[in-house]
PDB file of N, CA and C in Angstrom:
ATOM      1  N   UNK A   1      13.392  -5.824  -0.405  1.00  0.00           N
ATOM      2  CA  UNK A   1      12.523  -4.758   0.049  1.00  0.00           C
ATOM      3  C   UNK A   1      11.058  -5.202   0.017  1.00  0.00           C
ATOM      4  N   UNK A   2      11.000  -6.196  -0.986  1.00  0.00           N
ATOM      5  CA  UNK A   2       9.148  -6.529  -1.244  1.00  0.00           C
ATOM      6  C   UNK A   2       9.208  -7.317   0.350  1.00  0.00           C
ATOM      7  N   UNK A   3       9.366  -8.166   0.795  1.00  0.00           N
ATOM      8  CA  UNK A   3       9.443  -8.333   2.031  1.00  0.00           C
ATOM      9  C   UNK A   3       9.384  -7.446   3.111  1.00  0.00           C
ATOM     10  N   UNK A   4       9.686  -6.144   2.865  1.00  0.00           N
ATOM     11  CA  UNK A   4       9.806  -5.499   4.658  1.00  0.00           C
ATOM     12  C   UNK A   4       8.123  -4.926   3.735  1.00  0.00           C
ATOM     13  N   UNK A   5       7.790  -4.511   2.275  1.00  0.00           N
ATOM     14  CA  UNK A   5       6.438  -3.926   2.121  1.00  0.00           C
ATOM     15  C   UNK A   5       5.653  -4.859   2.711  1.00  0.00           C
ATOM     16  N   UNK A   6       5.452  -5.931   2.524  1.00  0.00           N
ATOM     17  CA  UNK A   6       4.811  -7.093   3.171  1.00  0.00           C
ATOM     18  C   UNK A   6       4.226  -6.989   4.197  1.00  0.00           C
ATOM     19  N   UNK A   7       5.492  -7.002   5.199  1.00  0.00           N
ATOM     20  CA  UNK A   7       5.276  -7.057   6.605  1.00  0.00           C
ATOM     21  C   UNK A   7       5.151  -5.587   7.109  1.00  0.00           C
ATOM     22  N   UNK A   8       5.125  -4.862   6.512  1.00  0.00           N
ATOM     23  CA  UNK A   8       4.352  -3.129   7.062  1.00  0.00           C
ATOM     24  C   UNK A   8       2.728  -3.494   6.740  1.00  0.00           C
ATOM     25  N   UNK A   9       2.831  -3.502   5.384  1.00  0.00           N
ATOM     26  CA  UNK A   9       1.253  -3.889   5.159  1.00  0.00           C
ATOM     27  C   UNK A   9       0.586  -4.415   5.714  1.00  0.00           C
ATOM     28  N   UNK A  10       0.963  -5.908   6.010  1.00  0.00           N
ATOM     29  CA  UNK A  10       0.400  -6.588   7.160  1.00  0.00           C
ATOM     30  C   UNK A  10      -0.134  -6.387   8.198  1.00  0.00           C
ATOM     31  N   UNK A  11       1.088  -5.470   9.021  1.00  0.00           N
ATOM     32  CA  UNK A  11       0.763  -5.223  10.724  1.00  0.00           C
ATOM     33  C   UNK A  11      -0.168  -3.731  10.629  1.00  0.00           C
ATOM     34  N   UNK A  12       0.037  -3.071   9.261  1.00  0.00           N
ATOM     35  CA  UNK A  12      -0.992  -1.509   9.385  1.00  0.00           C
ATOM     36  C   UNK A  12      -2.377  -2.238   9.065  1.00  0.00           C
ATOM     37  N   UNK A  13      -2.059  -2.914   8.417  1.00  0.00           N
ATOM     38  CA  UNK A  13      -3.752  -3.739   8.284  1.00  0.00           C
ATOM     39  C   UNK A  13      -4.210  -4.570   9.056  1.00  0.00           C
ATOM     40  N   UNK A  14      -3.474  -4.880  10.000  1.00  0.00           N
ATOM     41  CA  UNK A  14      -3.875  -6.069  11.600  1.00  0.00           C
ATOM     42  C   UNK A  14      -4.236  -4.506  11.881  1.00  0.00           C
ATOM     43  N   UNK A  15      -3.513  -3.033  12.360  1.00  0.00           N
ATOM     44  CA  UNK A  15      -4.107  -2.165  13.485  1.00  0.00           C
ATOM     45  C   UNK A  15      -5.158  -1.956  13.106  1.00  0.00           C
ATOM     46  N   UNK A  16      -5.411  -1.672  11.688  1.00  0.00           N
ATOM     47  CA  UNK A  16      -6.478  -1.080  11.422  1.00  0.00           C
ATOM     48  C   UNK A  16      -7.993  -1.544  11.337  1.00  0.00           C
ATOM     49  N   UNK A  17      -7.563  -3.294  11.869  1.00  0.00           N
ATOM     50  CA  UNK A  17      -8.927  -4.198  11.435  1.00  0.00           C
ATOM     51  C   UNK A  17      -9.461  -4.124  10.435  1.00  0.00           C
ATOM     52  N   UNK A  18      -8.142  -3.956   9.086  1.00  0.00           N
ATOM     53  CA  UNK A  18      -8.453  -4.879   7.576  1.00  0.00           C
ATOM     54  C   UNK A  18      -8.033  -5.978   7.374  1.00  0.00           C
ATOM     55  N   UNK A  19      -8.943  -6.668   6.849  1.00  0.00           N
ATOM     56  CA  UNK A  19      -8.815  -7.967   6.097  1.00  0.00           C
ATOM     57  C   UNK A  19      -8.336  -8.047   4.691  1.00  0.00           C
ATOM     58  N   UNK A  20      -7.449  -8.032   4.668  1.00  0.00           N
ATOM     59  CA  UNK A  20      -6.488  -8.158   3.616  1.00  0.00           C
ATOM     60  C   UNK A  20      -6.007  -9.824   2.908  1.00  0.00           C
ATOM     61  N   UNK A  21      -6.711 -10.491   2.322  1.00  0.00           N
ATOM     62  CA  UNK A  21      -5.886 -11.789   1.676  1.00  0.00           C
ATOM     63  C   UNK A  21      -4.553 -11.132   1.480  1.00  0.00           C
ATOM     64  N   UNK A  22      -3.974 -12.757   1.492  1.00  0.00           N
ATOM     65  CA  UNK A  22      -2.277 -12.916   0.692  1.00  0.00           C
ATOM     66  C   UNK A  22      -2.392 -12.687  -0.705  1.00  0.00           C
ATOM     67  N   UNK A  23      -3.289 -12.827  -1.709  1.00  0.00           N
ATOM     68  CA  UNK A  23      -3.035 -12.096  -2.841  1.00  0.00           C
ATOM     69  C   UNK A  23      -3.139 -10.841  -2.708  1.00  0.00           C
ATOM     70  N   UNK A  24      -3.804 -10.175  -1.916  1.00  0.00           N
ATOM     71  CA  UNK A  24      -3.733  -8.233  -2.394  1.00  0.00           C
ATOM     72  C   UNK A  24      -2.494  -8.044  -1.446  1.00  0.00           C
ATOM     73  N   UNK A  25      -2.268  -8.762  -0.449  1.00  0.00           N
ATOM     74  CA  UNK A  25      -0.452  -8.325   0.235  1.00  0.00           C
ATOM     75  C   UNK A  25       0.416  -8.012  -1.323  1.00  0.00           C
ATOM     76  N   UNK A  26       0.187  -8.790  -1.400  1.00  0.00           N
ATOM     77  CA  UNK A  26       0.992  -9.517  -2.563  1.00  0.00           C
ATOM     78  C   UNK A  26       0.786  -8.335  -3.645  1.00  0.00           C
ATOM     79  N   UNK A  27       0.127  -8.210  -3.892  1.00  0.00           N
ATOM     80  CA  UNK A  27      -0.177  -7.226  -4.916  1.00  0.00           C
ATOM     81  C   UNK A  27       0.254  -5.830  -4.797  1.00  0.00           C
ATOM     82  N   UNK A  28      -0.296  -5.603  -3.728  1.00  0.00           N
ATOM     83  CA  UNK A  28       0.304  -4.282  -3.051  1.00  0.00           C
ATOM     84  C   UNK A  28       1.596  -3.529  -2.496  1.00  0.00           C
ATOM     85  N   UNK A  29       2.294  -5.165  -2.159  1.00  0.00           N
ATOM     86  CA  UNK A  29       3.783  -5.104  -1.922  1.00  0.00           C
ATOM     87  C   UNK A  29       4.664  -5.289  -3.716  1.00  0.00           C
ATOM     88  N   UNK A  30       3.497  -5.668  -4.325  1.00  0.00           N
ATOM     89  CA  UNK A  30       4.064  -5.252  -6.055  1.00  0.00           C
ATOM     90  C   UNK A  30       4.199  -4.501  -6.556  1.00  0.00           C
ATOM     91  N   UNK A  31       2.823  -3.383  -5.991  1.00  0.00           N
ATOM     92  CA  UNK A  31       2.820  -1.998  -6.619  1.00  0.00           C
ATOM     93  C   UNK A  31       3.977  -1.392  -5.690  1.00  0.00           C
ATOM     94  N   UNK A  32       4.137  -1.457  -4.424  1.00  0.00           N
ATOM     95  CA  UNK A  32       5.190  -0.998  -3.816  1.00  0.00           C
ATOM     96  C   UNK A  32       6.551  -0.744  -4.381  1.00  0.00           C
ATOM     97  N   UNK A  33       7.280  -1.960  -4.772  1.00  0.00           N
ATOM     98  CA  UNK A  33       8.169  -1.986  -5.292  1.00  0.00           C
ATOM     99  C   UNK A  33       8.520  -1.229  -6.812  1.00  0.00           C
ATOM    100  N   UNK A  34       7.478  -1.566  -7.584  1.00  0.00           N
ATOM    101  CA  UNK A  34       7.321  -0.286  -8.314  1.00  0.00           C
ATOM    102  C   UNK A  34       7.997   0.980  -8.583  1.00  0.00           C
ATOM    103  N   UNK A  35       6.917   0.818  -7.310  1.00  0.00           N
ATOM    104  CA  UNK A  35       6.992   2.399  -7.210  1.00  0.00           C
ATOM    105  C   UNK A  35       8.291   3.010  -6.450  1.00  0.00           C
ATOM    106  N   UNK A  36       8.646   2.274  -5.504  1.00  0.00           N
ATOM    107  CA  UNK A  36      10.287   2.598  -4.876  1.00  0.00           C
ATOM    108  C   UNK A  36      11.100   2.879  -6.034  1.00  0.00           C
ATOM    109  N   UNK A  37      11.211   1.945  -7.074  1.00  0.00           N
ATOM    110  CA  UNK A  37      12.019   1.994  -8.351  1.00  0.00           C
ATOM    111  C   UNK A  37      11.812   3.136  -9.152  1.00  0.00           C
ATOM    112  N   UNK A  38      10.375   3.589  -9.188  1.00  0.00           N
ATOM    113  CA  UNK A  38      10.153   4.813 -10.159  1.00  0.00           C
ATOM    114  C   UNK A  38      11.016   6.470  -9.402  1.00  0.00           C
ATOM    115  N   UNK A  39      10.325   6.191  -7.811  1.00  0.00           N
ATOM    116  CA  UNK A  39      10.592   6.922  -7.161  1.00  0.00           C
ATOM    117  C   UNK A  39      11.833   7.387  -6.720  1.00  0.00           C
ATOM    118  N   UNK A  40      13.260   6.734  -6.935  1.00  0.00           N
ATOM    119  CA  UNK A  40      14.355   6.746  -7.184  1.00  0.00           C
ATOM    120  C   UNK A  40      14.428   7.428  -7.990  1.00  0.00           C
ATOM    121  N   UNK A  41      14.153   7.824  -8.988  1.00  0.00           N
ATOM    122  CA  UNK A  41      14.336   8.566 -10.538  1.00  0.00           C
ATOM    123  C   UNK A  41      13.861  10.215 -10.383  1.00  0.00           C
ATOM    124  N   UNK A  42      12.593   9.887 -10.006  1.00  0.00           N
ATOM    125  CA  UNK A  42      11.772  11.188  -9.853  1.00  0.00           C
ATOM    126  C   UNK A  42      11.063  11.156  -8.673  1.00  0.00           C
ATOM    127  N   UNK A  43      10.709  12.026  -8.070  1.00  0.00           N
ATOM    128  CA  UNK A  43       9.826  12.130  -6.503  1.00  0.00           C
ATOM    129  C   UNK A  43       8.224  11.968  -7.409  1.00  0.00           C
ATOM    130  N   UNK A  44       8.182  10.572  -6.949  1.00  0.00           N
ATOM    131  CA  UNK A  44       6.681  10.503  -7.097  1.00  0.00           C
ATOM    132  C   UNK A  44       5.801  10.706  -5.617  1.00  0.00           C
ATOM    133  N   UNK A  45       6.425  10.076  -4.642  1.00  0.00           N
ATOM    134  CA  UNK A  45       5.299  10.709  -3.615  1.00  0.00           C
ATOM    135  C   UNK A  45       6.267  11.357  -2.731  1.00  0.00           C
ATOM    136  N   UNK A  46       6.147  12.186  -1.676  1.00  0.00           N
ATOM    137  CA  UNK A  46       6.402  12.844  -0.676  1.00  0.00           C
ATOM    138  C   UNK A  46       7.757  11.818  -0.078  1.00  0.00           C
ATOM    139  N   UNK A  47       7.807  10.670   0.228  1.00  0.00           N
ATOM    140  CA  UNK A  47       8.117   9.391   0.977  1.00  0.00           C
ATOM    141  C   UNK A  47       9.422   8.999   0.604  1.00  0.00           C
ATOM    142  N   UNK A  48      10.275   8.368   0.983  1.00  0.00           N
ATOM    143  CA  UNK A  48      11.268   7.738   0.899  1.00  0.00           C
ATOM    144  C   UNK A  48      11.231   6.777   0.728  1.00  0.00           C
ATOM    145  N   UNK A  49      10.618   5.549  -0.347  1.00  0.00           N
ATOM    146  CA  UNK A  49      10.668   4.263  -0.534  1.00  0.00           C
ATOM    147  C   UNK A  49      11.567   3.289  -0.280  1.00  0.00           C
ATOM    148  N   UNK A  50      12.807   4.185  -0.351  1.00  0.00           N
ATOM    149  CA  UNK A  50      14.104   3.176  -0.228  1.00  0.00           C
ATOM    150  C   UNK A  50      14.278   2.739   1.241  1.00  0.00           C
ATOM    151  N   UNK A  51      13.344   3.176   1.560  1.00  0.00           N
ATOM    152  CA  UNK A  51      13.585   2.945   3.613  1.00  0.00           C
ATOM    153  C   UNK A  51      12.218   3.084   3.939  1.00  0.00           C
ATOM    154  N   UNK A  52      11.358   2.303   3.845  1.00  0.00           N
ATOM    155  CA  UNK A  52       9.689   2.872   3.803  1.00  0.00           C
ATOM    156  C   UNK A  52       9.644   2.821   5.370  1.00  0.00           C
ATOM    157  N   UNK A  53       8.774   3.256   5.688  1.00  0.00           N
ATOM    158  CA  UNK A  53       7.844   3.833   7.218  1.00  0.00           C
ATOM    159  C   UNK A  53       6.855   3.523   7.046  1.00  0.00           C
ATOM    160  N   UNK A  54       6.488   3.393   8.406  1.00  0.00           N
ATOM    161  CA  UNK A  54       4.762   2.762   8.265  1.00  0.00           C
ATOM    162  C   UNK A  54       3.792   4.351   7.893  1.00  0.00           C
ATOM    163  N   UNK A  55       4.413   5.161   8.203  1.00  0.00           N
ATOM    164  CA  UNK A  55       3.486   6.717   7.915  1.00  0.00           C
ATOM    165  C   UNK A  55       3.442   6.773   6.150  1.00  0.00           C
ATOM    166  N   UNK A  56       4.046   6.029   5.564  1.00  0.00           N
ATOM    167  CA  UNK A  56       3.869   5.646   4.278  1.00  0.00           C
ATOM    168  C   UNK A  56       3.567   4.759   3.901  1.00  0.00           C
ATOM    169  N   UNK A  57       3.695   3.699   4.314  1.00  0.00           N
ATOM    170  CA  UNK A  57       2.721   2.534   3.901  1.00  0.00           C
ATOM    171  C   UNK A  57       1.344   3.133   3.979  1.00  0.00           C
ATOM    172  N   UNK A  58       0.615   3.626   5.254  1.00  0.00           N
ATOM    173  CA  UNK A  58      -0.096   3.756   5.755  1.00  0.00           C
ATOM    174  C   UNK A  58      -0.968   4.760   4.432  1.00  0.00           C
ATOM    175  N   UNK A  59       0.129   5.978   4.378  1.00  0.00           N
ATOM    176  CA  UNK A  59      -0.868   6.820   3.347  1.00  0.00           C
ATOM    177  C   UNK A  59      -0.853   6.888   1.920  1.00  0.00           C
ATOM    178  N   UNK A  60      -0.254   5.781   1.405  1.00  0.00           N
ATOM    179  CA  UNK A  60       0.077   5.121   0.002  1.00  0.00           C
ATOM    180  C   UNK A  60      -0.519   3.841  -0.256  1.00  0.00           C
ATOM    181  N   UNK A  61      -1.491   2.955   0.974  1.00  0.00           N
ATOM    182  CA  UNK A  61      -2.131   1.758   0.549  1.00  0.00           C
ATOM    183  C   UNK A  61      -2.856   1.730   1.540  1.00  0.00           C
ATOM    184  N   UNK A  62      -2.984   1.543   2.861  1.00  0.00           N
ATOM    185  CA  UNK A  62      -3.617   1.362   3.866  1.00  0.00           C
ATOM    186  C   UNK A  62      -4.966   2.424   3.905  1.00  0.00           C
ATOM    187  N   UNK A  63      -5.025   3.902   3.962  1.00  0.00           N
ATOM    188  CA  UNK A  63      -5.605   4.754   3.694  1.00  0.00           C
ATOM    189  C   UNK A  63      -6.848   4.573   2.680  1.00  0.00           C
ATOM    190  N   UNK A  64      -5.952   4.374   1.159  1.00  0.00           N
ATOM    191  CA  UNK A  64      -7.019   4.183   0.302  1.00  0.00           C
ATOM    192  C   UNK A  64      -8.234   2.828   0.413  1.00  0.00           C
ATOM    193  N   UNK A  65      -6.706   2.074   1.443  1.00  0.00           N
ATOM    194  CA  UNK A  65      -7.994   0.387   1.351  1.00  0.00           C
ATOM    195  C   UNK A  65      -9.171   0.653   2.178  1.00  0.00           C
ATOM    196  N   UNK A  66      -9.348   1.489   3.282  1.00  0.00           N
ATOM    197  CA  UNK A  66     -10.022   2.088   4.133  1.00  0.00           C
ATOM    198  C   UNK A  66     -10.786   2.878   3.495  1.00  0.00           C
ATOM    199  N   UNK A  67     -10.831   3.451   2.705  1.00  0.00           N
ATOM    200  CA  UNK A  67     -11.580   4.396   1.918  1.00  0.00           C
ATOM    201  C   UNK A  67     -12.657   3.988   0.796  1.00  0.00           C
ATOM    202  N   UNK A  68     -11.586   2.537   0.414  1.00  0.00           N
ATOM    203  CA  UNK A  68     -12.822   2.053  -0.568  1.00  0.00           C
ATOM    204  C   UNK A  68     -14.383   0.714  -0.171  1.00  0.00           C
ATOM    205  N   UNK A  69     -13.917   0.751   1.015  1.00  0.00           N
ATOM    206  CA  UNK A  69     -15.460   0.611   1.455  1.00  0.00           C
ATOM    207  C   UNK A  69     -16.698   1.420   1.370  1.00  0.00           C
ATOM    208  N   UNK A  70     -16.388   2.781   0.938  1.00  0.00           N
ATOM    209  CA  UNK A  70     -17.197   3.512   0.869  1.00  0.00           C
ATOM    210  C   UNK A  70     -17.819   3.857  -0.718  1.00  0.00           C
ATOM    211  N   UNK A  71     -16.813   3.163  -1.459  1.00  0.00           N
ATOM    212  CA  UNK A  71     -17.610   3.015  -3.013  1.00  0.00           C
ATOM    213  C   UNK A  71     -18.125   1.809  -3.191  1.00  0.00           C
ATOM    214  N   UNK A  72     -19.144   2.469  -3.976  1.00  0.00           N
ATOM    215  CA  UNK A  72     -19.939   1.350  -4.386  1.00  0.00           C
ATOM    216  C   UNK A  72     -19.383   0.261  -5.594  1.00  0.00           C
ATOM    217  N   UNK A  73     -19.263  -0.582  -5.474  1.00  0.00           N
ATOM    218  CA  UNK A  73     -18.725  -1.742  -6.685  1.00  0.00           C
ATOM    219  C   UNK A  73     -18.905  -0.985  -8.035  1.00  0.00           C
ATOM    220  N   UNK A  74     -20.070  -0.560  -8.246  1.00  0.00           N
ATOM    221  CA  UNK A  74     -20.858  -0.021  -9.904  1.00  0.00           C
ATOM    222  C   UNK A  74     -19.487   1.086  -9.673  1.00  0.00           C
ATOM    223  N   UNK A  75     -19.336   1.820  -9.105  1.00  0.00           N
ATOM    224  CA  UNK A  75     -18.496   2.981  -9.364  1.00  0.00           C
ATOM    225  C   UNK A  75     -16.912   2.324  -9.609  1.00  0.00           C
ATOM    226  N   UNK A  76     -16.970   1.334  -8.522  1.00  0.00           N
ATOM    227  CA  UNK A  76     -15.263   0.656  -8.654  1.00  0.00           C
ATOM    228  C   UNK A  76     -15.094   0.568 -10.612  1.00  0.00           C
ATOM    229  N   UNK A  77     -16.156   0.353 -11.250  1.00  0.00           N
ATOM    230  CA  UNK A  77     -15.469  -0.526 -12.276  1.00  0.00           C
ATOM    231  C   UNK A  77     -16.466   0.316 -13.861  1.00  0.00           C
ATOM    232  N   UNK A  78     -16.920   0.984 -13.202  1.00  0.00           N
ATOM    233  CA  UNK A  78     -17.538   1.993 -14.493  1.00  0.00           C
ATOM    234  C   UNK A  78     -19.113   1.674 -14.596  1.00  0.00           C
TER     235      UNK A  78
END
């Protein structure tokens, strides 16, 4: 499954004209998996992890990466 997170991540972040390194893929397709595993147990988000969609990739990583251009570093980290 960390593989198909990968390659969603990837192509929502080619549409969206983010620049994403292979370590935050990587990272992100980590927290992914995760979270599929938690999410099996209990509904942590809205989404179906076990079969992800790009309408979830999209509003579970893509969204926020888009968003944090707009904080300032000092705020990223306290």
């Amino acid at each position: 499954m960390r593989d198909e997170f990968e390659a969603l991540i990837r192509r929502g972040a080619e549409v969206r004209g983010l620049s994403l390194s292979a370590a935050v893929v990587d990272r992100l397709a980590g927290y992914l998996d995760i979270l599929a595993f938690w999410n099996r147990r209990i509904n942590l988000t809205a989404f179906d992890l076990a079969r992800p969609s790009e309408a979830a990739i999209a509003r579970l990583v893509l969204e926020p990466a888009e968003a944090s251009v707009f904080v300032r570093p000092v705020d990223r980290y306290g």
